[in-house]
C-alpha atoms as a PDB file:
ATOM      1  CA  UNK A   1     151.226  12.300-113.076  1.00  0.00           C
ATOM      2  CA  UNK A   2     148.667  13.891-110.672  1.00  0.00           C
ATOM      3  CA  UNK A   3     145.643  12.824-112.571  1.00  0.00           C
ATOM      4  CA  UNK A   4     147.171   8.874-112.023  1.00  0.00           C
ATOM      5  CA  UNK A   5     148.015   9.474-108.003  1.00  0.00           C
ATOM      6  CA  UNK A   6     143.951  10.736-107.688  1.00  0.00           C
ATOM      7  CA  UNK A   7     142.826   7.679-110.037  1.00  0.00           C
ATOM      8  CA  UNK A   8     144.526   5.410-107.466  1.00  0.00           C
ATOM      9  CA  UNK A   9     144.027   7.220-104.744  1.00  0.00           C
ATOM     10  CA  UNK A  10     140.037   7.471-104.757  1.00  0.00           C
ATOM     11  CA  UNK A  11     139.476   3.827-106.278  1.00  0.00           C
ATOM     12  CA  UNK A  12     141.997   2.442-103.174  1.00  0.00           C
ATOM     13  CA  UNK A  13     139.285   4.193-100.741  1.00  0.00           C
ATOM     14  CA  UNK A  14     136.298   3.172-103.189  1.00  0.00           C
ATOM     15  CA  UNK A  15     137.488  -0.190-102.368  1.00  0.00           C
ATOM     16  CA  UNK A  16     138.381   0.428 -99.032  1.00  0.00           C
ATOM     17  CA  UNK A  17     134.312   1.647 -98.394  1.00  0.00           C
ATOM     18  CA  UNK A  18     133.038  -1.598-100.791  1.00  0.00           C
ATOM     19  CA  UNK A  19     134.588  -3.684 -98.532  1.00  0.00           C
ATOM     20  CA  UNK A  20     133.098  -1.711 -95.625  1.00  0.00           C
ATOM     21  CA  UNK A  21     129.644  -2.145 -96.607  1.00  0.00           C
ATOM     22  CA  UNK A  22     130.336  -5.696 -97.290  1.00  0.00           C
ATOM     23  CA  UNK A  23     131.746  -6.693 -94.411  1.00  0.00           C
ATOM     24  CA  UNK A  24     128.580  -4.702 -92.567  1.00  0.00           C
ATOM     25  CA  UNK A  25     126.573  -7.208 -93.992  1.00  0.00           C
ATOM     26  CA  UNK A  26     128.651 -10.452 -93.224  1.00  0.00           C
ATOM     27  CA  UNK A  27     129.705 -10.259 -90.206  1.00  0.00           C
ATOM     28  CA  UNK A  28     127.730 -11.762 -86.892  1.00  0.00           C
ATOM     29  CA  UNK A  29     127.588  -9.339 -84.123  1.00  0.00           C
ATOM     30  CA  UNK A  30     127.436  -5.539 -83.562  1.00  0.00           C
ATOM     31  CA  UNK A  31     131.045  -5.593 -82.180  1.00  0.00           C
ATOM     32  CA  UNK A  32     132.506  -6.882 -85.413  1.00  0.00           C
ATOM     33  CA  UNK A  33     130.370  -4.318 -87.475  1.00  0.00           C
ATOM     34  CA  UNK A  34     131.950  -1.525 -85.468  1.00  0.00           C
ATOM     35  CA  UNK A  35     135.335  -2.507 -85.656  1.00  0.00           C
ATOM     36  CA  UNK A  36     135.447  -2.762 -89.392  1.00  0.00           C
ATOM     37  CA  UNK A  37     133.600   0.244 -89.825  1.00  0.00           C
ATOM     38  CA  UNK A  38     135.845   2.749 -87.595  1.00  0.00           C
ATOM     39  CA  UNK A  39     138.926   0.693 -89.310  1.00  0.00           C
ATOM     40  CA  UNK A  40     138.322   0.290 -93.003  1.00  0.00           C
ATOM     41  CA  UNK A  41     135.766   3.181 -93.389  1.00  0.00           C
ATOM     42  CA  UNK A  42     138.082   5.633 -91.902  1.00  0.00           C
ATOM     43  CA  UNK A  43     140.776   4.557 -94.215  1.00  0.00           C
ATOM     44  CA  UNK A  44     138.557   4.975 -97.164  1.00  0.00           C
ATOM     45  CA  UNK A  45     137.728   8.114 -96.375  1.00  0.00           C
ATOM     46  CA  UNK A  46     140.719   9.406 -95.429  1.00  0.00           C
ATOM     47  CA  UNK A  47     142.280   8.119 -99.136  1.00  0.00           C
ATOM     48  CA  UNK A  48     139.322   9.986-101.211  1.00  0.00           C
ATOM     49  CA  UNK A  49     140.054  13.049 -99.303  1.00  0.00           C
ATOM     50  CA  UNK A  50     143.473  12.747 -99.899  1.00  0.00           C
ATOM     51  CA  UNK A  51     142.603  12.390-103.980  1.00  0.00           C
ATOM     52  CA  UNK A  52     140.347  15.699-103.155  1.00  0.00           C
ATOM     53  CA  UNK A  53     142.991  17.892-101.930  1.00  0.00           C
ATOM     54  CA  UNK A  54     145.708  17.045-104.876  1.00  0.00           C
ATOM     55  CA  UNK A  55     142.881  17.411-107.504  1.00  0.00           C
ATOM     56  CA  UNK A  56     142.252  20.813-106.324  1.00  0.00           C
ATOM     57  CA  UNK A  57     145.526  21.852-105.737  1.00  0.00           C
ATOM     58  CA  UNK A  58     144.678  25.037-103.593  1.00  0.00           C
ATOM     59  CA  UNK A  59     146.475  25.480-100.005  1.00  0.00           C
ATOM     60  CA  UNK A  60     143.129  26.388 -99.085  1.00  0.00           C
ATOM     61  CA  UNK A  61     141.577  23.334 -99.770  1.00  0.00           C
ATOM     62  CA  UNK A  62     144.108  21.092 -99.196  1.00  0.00           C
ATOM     63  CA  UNK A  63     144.223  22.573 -95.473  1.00  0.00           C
ATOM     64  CA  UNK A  64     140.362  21.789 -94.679  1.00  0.00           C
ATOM     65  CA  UNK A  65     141.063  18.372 -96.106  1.00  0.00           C
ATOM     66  CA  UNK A  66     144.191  17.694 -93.687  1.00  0.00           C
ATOM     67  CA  UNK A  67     141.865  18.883 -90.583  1.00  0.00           C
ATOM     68  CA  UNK A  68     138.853  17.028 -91.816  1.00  0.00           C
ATOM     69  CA  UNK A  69     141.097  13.476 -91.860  1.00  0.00           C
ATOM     70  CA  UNK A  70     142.769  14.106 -88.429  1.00  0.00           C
ATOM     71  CA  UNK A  71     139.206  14.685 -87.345  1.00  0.00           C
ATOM     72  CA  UNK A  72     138.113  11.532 -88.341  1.00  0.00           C
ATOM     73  CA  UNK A  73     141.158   9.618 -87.441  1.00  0.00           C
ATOM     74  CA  UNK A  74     140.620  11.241 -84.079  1.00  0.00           C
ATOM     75  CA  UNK A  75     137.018  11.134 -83.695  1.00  0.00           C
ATOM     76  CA  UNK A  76     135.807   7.288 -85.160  1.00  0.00           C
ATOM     77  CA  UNK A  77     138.116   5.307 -83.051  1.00  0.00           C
ATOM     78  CA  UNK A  78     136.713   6.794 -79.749  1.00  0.00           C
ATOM     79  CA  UNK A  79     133.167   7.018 -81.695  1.00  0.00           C
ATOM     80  CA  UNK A  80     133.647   3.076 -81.826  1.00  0.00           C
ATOM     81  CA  UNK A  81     134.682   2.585 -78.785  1.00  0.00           C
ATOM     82  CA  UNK A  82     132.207   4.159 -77.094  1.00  0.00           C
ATOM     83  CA  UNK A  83     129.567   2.198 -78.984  1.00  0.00           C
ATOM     84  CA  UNK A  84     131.145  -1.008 -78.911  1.00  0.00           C
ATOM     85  CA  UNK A  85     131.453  -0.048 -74.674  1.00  0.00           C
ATOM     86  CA  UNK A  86     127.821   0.721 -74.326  1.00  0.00           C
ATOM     87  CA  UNK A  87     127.054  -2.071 -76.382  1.00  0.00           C
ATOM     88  CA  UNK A  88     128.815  -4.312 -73.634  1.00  0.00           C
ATOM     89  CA  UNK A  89     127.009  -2.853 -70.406  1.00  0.00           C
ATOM     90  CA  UNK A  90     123.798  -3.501 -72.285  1.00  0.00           C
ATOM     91  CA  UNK A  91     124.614  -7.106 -72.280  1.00  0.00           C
ATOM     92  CA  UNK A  92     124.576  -7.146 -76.724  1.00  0.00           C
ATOM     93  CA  UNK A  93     124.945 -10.649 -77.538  1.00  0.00           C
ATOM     94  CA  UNK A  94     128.535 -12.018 -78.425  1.00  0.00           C
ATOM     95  CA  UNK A  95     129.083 -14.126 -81.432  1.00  0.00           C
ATOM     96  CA  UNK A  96     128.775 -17.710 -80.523  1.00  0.00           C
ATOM     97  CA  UNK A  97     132.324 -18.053 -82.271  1.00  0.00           C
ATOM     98  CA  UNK A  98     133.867 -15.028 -80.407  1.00  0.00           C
ATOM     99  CA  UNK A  99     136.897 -17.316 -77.955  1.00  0.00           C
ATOM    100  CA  UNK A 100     137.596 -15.261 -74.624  1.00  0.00           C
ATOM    101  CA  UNK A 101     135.452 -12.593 -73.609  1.00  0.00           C
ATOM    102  CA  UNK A 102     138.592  -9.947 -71.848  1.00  0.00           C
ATOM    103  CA  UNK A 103     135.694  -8.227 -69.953  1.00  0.00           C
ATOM    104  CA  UNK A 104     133.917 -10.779 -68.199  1.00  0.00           C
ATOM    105  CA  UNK A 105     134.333  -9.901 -64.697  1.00  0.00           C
ATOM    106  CA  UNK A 106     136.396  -7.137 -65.012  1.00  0.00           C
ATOM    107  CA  UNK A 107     133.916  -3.800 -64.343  1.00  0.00           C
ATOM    108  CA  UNK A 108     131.290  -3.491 -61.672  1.00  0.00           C
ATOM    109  CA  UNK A 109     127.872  -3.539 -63.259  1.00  0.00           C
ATOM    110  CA  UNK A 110     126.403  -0.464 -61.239  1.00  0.00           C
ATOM    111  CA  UNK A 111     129.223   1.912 -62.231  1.00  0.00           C
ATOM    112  CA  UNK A 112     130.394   0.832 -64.976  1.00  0.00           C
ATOM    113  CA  UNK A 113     133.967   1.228 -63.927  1.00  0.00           C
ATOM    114  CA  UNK A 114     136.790  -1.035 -65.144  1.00  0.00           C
ATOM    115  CA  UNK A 115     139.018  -2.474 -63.086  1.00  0.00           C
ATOM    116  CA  UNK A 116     142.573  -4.100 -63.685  1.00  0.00           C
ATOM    117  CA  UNK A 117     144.609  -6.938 -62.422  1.00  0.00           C
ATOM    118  CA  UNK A 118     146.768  -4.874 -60.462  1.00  0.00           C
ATOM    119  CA  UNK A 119     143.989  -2.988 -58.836  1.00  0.00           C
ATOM    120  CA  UNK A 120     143.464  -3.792 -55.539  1.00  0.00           C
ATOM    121  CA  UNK A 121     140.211  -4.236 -55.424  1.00  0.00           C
ATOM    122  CA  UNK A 122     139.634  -5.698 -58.686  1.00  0.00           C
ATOM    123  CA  UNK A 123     136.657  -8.204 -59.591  1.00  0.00           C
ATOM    124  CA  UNK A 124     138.390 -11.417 -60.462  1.00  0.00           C
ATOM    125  CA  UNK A 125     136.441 -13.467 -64.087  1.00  0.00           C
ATOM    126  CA  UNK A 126     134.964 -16.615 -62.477  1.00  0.00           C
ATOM    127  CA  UNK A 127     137.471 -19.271 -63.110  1.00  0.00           C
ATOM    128  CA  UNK A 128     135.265 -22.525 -63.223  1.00  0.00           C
ATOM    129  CA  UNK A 129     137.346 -25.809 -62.882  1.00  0.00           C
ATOM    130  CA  UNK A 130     135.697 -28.720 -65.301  1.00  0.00           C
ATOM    131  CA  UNK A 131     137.872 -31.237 -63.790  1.00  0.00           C
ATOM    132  CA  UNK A 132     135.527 -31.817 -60.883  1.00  0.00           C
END
């Protein structure tokens, strides 16, 4: 029963790192490229280890795997985001397709600071009016 729960285990995060790499090389921009990485990578990862630890079958190793996947599940998220943050304040081209840009306006170039809507003193995104 084991040797069936690794089989599926490890091929669901082969897959999940297949589709990873493919994705890497299909979509358009640098933000896209993170996000499936730190999302689908992480998963597939996280699913072979998983198929490590019950093939060994040692508390031992089964311990260093559980620590190594709440490392990663800590660690790529904020990896991503700071990547896909620096990528902004260096002005990384957006897809041409990407809809609303949530940033635009919203953090003060010299300090890279965000602000809110509720903040005071918060940099309003210009609003242009087509009508006139």
């Amino acid at each position: 029963m084991s040797e069936i729960l690794i089989m599926i285990l490890s091929t669901m995060g082969a897959l999940f790192v297949l589709s990873t790499a493919i994705a890497m090389l299909t979509k358009p921009d640098v933000y896209l490229r993170i996000n499936v990485t730190t999302k689908a990578a992480t998963l597939g990862l996280g699913l072979i280890l998983a198929s490590a630890a019950i093939y060994f079958d040692d508390i031992s190793v089964t311990t260093r795997v559980i620590s190594i996947i709440l490392f990663i599940f800590l660690t790529a998220p904020i990896g991503g985001h700071m990547l896909m943050r620096s990528a902004y304040f260096t002005k990384t081209p957006i897809w041409s397709g990407t809809k609303i840009d949530e940033l635009a306006g919203q953090y003060d170039p010299e300090t890279h600071e965000l602000y809110s809507e509720e903040h005071d003193t918060s940099i309003k995104p210009e609003i242009t009016d087509k009508s006139t």
